[in-house]
Structures are given as C-alpha cells and as structure tokens.
C-alpha atoms as a PDB file:
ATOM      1  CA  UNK A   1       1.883 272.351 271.731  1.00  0.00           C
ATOM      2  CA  UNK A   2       2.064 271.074 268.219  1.00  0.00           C
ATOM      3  CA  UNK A   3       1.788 273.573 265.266  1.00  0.00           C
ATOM      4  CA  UNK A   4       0.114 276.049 267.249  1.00  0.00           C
ATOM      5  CA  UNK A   5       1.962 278.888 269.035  1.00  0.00           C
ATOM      6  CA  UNK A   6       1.131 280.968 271.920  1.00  0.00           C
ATOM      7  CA  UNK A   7       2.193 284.298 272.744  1.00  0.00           C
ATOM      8  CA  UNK A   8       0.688 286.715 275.057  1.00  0.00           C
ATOM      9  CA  UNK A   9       2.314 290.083 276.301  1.00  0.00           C
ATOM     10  CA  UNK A  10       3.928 290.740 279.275  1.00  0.00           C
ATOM     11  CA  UNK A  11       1.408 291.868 280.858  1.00  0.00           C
ATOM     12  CA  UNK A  12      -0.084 288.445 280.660  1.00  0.00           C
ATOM     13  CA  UNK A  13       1.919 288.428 284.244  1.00  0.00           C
ATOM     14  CA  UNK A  14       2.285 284.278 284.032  1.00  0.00           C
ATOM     15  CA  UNK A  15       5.304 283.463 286.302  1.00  0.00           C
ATOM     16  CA  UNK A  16       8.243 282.417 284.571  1.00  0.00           C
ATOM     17  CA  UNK A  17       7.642 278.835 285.494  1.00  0.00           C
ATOM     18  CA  UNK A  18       4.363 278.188 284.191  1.00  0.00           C
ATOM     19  CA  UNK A  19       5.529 280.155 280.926  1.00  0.00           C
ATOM     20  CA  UNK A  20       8.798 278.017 280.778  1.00  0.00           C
ATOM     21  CA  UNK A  21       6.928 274.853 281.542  1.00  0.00           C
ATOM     22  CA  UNK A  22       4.430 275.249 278.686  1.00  0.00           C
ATOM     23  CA  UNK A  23       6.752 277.351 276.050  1.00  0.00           C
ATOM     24  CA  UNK A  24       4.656 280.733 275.926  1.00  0.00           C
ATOM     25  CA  UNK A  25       6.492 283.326 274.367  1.00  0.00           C
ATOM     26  CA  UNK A  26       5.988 286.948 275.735  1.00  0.00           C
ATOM     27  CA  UNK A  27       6.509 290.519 274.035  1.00  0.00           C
ATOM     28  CA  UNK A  28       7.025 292.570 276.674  1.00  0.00           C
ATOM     29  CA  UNK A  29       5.634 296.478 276.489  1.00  0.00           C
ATOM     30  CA  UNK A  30       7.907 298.938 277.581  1.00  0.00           C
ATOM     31  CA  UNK A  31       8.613 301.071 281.032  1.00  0.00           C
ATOM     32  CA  UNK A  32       9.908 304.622 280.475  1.00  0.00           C
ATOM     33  CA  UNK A  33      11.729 306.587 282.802  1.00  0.00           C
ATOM     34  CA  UNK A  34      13.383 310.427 281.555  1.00  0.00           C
ATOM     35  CA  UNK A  35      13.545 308.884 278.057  1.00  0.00           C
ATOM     36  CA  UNK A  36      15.404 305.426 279.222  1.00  0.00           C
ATOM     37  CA  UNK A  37      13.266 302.649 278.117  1.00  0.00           C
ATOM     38  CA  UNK A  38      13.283 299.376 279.778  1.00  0.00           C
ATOM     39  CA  UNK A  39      11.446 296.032 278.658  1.00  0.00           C
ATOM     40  CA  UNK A  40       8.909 294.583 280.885  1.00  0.00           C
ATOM     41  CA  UNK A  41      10.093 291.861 282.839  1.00  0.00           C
ATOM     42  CA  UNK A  42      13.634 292.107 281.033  1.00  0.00           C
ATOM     43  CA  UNK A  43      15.429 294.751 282.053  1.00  0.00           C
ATOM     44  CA  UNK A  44      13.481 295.942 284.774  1.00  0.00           C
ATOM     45  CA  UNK A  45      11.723 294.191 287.248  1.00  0.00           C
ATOM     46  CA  UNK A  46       8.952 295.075 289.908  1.00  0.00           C
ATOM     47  CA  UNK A  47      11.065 295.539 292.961  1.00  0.00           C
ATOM     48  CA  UNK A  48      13.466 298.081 290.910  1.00  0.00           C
ATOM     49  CA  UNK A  49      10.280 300.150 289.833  1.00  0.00           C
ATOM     50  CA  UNK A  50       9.399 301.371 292.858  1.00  0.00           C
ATOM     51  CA  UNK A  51      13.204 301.757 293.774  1.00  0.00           C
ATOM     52  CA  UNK A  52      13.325 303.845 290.672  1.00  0.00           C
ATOM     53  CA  UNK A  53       9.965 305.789 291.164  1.00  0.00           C
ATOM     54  CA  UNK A  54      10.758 306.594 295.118  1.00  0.00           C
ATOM     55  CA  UNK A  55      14.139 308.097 293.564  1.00  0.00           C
ATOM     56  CA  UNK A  56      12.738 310.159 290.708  1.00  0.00           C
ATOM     57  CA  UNK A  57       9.587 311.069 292.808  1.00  0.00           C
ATOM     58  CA  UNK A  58       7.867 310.082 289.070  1.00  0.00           C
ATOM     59  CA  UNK A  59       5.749 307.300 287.580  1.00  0.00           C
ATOM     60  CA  UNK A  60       7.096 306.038 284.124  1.00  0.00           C
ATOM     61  CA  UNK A  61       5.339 306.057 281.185  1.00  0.00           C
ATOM     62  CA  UNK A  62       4.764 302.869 279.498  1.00  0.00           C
ATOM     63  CA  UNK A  63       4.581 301.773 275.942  1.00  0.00           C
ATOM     64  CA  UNK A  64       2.841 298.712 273.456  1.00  0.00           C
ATOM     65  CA  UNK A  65       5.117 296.920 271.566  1.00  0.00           C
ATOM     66  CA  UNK A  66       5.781 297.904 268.258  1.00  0.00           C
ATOM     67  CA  UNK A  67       4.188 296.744 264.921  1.00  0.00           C
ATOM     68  CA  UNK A  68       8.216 295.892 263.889  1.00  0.00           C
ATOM     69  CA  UNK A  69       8.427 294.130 267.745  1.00  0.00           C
ATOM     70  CA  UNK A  70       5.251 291.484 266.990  1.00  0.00           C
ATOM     71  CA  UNK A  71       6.526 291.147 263.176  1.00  0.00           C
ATOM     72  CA  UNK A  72      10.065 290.293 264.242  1.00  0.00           C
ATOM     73  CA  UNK A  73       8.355 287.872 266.842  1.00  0.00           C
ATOM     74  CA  UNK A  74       5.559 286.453 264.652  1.00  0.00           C
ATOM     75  CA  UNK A  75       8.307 285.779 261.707  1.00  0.00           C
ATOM     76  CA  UNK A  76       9.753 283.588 263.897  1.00  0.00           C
ATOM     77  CA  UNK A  77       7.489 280.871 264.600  1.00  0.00           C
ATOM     78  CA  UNK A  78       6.077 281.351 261.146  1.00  0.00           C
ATOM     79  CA  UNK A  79       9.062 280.453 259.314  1.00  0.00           C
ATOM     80  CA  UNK A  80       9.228 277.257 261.988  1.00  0.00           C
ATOM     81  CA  UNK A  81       5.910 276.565 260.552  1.00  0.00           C
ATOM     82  CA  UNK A  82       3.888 276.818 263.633  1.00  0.00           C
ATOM     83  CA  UNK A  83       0.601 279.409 263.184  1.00  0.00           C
ATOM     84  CA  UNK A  84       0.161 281.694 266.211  1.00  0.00           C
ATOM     85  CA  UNK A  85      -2.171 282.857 268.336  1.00  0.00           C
ATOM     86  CA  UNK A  86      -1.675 286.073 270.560  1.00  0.00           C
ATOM     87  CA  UNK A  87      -3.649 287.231 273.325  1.00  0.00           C
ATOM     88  CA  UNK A  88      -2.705 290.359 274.404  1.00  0.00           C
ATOM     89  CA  UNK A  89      -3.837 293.433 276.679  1.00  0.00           C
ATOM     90  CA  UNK A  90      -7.095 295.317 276.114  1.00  0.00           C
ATOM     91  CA  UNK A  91      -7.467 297.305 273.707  1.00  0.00           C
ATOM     92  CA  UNK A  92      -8.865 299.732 275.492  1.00  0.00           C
ATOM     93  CA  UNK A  93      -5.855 300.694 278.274  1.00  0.00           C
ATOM     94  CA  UNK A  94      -3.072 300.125 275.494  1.00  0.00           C
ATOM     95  CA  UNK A  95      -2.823 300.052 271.554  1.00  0.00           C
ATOM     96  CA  UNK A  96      -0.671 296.290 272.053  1.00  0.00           C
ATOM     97  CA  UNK A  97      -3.732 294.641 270.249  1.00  0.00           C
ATOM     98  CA  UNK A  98      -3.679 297.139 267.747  1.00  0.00           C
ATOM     99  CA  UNK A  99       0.044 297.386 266.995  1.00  0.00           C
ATOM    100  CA  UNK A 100       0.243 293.064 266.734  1.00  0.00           C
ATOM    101  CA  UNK A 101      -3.161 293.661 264.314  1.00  0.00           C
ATOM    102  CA  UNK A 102      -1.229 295.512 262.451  1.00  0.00           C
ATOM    103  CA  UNK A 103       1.972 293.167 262.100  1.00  0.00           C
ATOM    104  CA  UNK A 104      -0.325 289.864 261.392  1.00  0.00           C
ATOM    105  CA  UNK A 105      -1.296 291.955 258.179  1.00  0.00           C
ATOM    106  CA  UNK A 106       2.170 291.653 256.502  1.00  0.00           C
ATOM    107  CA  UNK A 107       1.714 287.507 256.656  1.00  0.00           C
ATOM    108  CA  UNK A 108      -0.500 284.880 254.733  1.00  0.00           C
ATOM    109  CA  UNK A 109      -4.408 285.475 256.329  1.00  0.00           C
ATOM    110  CA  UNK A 110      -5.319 282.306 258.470  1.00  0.00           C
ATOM    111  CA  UNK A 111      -1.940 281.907 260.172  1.00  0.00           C
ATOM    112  CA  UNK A 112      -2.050 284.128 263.219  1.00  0.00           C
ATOM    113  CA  UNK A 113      -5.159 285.048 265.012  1.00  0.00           C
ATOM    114  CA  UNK A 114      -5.358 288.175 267.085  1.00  0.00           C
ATOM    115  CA  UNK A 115      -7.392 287.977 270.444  1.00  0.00           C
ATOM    116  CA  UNK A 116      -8.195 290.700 272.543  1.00  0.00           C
ATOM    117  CA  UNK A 117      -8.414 289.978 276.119  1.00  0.00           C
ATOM    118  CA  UNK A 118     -10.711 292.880 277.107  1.00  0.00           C
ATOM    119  CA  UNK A 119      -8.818 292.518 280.206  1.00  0.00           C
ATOM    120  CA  UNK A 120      -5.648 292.643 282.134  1.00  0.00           C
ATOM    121  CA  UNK A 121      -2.950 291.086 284.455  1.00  0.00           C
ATOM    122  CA  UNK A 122      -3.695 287.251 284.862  1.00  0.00           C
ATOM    123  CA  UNK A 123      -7.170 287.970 283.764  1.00  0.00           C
ATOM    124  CA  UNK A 124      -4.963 287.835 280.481  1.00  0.00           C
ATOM    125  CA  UNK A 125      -3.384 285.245 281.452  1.00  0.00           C
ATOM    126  CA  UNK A 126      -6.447 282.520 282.065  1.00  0.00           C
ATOM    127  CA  UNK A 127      -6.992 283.325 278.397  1.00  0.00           C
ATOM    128  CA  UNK A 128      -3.456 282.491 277.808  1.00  0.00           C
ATOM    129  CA  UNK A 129      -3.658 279.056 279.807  1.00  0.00           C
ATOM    130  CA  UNK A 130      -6.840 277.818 278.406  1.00  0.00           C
ATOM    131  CA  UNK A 131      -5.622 278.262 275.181  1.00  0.00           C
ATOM    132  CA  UNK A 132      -2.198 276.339 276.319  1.00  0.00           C
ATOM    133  CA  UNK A 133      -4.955 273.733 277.266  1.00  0.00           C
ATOM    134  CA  UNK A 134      -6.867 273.330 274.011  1.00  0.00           C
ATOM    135  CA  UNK A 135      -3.486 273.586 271.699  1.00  0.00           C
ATOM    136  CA  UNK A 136      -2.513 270.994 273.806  1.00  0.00           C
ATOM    137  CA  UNK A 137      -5.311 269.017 272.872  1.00  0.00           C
ATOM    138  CA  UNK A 138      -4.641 269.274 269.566  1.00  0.00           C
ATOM    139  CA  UNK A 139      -6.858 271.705 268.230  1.00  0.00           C
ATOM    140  CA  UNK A 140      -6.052 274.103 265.270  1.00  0.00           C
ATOM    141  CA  UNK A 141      -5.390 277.893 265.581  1.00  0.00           C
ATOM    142  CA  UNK A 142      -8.956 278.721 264.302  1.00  0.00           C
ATOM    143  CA  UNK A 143     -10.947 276.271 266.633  1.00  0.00           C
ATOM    144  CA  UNK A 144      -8.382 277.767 269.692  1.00  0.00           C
ATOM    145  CA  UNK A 145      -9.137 281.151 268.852  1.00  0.00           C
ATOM    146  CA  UNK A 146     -12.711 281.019 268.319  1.00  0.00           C
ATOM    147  CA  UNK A 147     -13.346 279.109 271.891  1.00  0.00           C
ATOM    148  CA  UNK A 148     -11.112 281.616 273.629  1.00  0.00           C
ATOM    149  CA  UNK A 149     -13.053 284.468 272.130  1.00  0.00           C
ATOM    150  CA  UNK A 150     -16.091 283.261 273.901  1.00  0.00           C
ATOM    151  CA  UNK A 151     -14.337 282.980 277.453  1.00  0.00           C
ATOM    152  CA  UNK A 152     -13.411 286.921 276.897  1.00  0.00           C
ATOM    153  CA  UNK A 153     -16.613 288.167 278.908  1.00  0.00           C
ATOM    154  CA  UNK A 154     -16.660 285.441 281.412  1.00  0.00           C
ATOM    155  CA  UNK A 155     -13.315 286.738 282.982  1.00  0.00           C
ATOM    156  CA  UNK A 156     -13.930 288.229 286.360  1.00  0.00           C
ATOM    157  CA  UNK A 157     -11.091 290.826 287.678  1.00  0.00           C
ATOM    158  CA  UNK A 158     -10.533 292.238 290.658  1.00  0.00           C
ATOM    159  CA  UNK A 159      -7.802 294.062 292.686  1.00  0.00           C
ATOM    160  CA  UNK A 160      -7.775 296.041 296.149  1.00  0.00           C
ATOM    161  CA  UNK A 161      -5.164 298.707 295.710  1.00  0.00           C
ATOM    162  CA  UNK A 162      -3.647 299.613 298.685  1.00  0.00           C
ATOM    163  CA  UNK A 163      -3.359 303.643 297.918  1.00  0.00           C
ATOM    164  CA  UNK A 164      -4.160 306.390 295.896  1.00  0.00           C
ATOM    165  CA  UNK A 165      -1.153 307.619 294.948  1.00  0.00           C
ATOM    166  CA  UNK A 166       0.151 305.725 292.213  1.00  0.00           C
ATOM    167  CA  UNK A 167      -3.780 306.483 290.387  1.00  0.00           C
ATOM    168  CA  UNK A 168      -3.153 309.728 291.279  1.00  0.00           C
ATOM    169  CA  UNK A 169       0.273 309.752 289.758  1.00  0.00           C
ATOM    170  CA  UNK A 170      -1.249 307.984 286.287  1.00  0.00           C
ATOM    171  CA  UNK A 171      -3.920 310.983 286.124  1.00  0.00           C
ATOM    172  CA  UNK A 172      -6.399 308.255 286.898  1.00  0.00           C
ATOM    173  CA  UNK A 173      -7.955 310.171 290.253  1.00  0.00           C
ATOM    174  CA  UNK A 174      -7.372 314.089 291.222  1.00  0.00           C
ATOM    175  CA  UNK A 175      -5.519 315.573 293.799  1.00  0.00           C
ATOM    176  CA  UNK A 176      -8.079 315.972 296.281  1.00  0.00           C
ATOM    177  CA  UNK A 177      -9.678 312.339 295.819  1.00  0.00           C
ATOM    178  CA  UNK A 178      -6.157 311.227 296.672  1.00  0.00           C
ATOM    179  CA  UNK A 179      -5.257 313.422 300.154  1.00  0.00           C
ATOM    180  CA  UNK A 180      -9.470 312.971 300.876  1.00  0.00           C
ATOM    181  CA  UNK A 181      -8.466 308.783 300.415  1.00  0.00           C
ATOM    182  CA  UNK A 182      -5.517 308.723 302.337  1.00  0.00           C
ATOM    183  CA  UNK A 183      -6.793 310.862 305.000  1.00  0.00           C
ATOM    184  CA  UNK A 184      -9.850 308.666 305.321  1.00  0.00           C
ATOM    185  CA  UNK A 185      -7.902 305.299 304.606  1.00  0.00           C
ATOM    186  CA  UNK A 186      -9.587 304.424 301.607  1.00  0.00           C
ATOM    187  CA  UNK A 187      -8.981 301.622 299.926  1.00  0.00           C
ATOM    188  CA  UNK A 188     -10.330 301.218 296.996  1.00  0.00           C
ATOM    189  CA  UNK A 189     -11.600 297.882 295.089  1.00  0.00           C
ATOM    190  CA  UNK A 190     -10.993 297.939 291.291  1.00  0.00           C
ATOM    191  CA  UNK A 191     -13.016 295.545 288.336  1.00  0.00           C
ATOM    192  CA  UNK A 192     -12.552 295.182 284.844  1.00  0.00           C
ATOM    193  CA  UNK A 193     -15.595 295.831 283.319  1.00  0.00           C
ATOM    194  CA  UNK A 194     -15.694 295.957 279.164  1.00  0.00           C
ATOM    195  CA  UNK A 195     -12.106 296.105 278.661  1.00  0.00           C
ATOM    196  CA  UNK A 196     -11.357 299.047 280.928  1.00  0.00           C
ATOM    197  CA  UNK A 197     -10.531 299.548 284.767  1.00  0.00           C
ATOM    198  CA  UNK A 198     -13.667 301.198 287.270  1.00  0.00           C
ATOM    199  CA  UNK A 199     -13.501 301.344 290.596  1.00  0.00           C
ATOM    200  CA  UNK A 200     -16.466 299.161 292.102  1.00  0.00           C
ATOM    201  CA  UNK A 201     -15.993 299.556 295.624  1.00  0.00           C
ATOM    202  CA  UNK A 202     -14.291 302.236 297.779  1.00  0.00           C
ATOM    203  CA  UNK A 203     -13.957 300.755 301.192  1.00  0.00           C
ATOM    204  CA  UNK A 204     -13.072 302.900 304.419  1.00  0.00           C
ATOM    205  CA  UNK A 205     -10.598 301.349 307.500  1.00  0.00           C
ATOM    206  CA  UNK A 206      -7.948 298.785 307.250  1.00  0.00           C
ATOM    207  CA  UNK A 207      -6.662 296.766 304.057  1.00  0.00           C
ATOM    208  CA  UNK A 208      -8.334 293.688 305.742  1.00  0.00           C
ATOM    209  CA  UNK A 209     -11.766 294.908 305.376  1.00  0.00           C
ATOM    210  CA  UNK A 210     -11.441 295.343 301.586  1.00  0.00           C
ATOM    211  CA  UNK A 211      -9.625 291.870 301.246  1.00  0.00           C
ATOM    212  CA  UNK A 212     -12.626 290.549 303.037  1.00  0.00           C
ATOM    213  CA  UNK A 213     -15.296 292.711 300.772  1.00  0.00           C
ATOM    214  CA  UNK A 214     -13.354 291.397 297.808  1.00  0.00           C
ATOM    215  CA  UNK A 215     -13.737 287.765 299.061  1.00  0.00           C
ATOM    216  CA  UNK A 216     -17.468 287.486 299.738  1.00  0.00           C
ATOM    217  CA  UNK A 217     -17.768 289.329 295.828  1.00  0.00           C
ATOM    218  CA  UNK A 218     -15.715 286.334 294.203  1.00  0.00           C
ATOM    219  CA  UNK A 219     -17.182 283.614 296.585  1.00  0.00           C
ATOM    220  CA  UNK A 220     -20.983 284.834 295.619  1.00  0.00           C
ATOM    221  CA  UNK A 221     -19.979 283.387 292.145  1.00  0.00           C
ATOM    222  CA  UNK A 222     -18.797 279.958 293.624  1.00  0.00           C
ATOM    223  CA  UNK A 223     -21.163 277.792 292.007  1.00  0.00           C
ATOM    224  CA  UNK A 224     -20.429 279.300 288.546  1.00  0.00           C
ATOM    225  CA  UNK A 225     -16.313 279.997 289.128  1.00  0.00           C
ATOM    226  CA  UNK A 226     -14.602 277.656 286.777  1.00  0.00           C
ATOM    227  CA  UNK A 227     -12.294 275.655 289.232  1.00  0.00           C
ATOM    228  CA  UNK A 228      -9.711 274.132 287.144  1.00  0.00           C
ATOM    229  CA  UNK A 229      -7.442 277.561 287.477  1.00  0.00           C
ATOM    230  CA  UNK A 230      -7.776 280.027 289.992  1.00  0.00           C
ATOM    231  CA  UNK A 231      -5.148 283.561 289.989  1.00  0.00           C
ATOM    232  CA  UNK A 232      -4.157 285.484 292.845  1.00  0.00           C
ATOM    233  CA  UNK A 233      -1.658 288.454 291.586  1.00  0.00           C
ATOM    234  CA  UNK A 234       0.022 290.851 293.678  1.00  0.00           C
ATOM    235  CA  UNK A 235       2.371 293.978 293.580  1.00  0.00           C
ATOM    236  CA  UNK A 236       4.942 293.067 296.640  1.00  0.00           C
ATOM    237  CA  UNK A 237       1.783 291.997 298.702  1.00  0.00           C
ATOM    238  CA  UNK A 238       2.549 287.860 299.314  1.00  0.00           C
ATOM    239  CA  UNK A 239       1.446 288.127 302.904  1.00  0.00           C
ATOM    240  CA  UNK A 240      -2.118 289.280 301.695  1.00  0.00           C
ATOM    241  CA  UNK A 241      -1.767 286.768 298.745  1.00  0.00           C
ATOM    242  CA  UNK A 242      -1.234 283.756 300.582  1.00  0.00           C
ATOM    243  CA  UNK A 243      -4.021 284.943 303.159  1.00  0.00           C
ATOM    244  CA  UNK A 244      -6.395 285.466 299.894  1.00  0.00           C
ATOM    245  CA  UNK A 245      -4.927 281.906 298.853  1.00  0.00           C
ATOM    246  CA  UNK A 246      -5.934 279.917 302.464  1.00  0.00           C
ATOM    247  CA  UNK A 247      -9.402 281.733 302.369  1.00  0.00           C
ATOM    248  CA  UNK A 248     -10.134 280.503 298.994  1.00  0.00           C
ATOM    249  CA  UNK A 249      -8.994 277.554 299.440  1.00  0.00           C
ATOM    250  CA  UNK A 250     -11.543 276.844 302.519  1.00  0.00           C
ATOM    251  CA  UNK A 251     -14.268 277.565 300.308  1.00  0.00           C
ATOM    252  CA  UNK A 252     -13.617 276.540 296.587  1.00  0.00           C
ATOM    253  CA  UNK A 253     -12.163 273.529 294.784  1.00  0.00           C
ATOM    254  CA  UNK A 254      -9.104 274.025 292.357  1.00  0.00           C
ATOM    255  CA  UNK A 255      -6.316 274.911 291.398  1.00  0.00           C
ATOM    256  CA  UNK A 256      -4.901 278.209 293.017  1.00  0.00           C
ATOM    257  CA  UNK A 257      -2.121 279.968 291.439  1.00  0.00           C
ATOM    258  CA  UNK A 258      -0.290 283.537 292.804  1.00  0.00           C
ATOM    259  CA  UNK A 259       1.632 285.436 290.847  1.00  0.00           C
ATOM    260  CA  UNK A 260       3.832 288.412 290.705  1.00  0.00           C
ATOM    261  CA  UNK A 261       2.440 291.441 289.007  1.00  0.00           C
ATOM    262  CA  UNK A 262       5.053 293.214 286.295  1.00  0.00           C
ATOM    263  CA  UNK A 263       6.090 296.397 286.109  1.00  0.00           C
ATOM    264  CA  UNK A 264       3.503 297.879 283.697  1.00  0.00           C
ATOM    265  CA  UNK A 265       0.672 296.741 285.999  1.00  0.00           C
ATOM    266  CA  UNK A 266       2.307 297.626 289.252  1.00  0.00           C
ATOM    267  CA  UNK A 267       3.465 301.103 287.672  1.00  0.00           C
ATOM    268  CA  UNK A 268      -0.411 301.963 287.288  1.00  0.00           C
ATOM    269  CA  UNK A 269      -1.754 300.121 290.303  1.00  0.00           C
ATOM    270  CA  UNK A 270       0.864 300.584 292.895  1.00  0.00           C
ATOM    271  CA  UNK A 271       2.851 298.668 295.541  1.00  0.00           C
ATOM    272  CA  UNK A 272       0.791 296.393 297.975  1.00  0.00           C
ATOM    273  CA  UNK A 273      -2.435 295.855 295.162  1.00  0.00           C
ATOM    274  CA  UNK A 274      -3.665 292.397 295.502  1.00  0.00           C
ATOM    275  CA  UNK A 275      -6.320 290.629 293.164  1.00  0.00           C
ATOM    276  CA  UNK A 276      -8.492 287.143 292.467  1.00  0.00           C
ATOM    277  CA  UNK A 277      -8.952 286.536 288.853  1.00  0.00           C
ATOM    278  CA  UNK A 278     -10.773 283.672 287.748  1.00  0.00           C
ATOM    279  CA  UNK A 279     -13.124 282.378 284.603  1.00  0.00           C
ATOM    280  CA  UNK A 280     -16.692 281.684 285.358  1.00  0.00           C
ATOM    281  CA  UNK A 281     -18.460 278.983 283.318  1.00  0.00           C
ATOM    282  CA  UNK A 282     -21.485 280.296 281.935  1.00  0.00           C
END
C-alpha cells in the first residue's frame, strides 16, 4: 500500500483474511462485562458473548477506543513514515471518530486524515476496501480521503434482526414493544440512515419473509449497486448468509463477500441478525 496506511476499527467487521491479505490495522473498541473489559475481536470473540450474556442474564456495555489507544497506534506508522488514514464507526452510535480526532491533533496537520463512516459493520468496511483499492493505486492520503468522503452517503445498510431482545436489552425498544414482537413474531428490518440505526421495516411471520423483504429492497437498486464488492454480515446466522449469498448471486454480478459480525455489533443487534451492505454508484 505504499506510504499510505489504513486503519479502521473493529467494528469495520473485515474477516481476518481480507485484513491480513491487504495489511489493515484495526483498533478494536471495547466489550464490558461487571467492570472486566475485553478488546473486540481480541480477547473476546462473538461465540463467547452470547455464552457470557446467557450466563450473566446481561448485555455488556461497550466502549471507543481511547484518544491514548489511536495515538499509541497512529505513532506507529508515523514514525515508519507512512501517513494514515482511519475510517472508523459513526459518530453518531460511538465517540471512536471523536476520540481518534482528537489523537491526530497531537501530530504534524496533513499526515492522518480522519473519516467518518456515517455507518456501521461492513458498511464500514466497503469504505475501508475502497480505500485499500485507491492506496493501492498509488494515490496520496489527501486524494484517498477526499474520494472516500464522497462514497459516505452512497453506502446502503441493512440487517434483519432476528429478535427483540437484545434492542430491548440496549434500551433501544421498551418492554412491551419487545413481549408485543415476540408474541407476534416480529422481525424487524433495520437501515442506516444519516449515521444512525432506524428500523425501516417491521415484518410479521417467519425469518424467511423478512430475508425475502430485505432482498427485493437491495435488488430494486440493481442497476445502480456498485458490483465490484458486495457484504453479507451475520451474527451466528451462515445458513441465512449463504441463502442471502445464492439469491444475490442469481440476480447481480460481483463479488460477494460474508462476514462474521464482532462482538460490539452482535452485542447491540443480537444472535441470528443477518445483513447486505453494498455501495451504490451514483
């Protein structure tokens, strides 16, 4: 990638192959359980999340990185003499923008570039891989930066989340929207819309029939979806995934990628919560 480093966060959730295979470097935010704090993708994975969170009956808390985290990270590659550019989680959900904002301060203007992804999950991530793309290519940190900031609103996000519980848990829906969804098996369908998470679509009956309603949303933008890099993520949902992946794959032309979601997603979306991400091009 030349002199031009990437970093996202870990909520970026990039498998570790692709971020091996193109040398991003990830700060990972923090999962908290009864004070014990445990680094994205580090010390805890997804499948011991929900192992912890059935045992404590509790959701954790999670946490940005530090200002001290990105300005340990950042010194790093600066004193290698690579400039940076991080793309991190929006700024609306988490202050992780805010807190590496505050770290690029302490270092010569011009060298890092902080973008804010107005999004989350992979949606992150096609930021991430497009700018992968153009360092690649050769381009400088300011010409990178300024082309990825114009991709930020053509991002398209969405997840089914299989129950109410874990928004329930995050103070995201009430106690009686919760028993009301699972009594009615609800199943809600949740965009990204100006940085922040809405629910779009609440649909009633079996998982299937919201997969299906999320399909026919992403496939009405097929003639404007930007092929070259496609996401599926899940939460412990590959079945769904590779369904989502076959259906796709009958209609568009691409690359298709699934990934695992990490914890900090999973811990506010919950177990079985499936999504397509993708970039549109105009």
């Amino acid at each position: 990638m030349g002199s031009v480093r990437i970093i996202s966060d870990s909520t970026c959730d990039l498998s570790p192959e692709l971020i091996k295979k193109h040398d991003i470097s990830i700060v990972p935010l923090y999962v908290i359980f009864d004070g014990d704090s445990f680094r994205d993708g580090i010390d805890i994975k997804t499948d011991e999340l929900y192992k912890t969170v059935e045992r404590l009956n509790v959701l954790p808390r999670t946490s940005a990185p530090s200002p001290l985290d990105f300005r340990k990270v950042f010194s790093s590659y600066l004193e290698k003499g690579e400039d940076i550019i991080y793309i991190g989680l929006s700024s609306e959900v988490s202050a992780t923008v805010q807190n590496a904002a505050i770290a690029a301060q302490e270092f010569p203007k011009g060298r890092i570039e902080i973008i804010d992804s107005r999004n989350l999950s992979t949606g992150i991530g096609l930021l991430v891989m497009k700018a992968v793309d153009l360092a690649g290519q050769g381009f400088g940190v300011r010409e990178i930066s300024e082309c990825i900031r114009g991709m930020v609103p053509k991002v398209r996000t969405r997840f089914v989340i299989n129950t109410l519980d874990y928004l329930y848990k995050g103070g995201r829906c009430t106690a009686l929207e919760s028993f009301f969804g699972g009594l009615l098996n609800i199943r809600p369908i949740i965009a990204v819309e100006e940085g922040k998470m809405i629910l779009e679509e609440k649909i009633r009956g079996k998982k299937e029939k919201a997969l299906k309603s999320m399909l026919e949303c992403v496939l009405a933008d097929s003639d404007i979806i930007d092929p070259r890099r496609i996401f599926i993520t899940h939460s412990m949902a590959k079945e769904e995934a590779e369904y989502l992946k076959s259906m796709l794959e009958q209609k568009l032309q691409g690359e298709i990628i699934i990934t695992d979601a990490g914890c900090v997603i999973s811990s506010h979306c919950g177990e079985g919560t499936v999504g397509i991400l993708y970039l549109r091009s105009s």
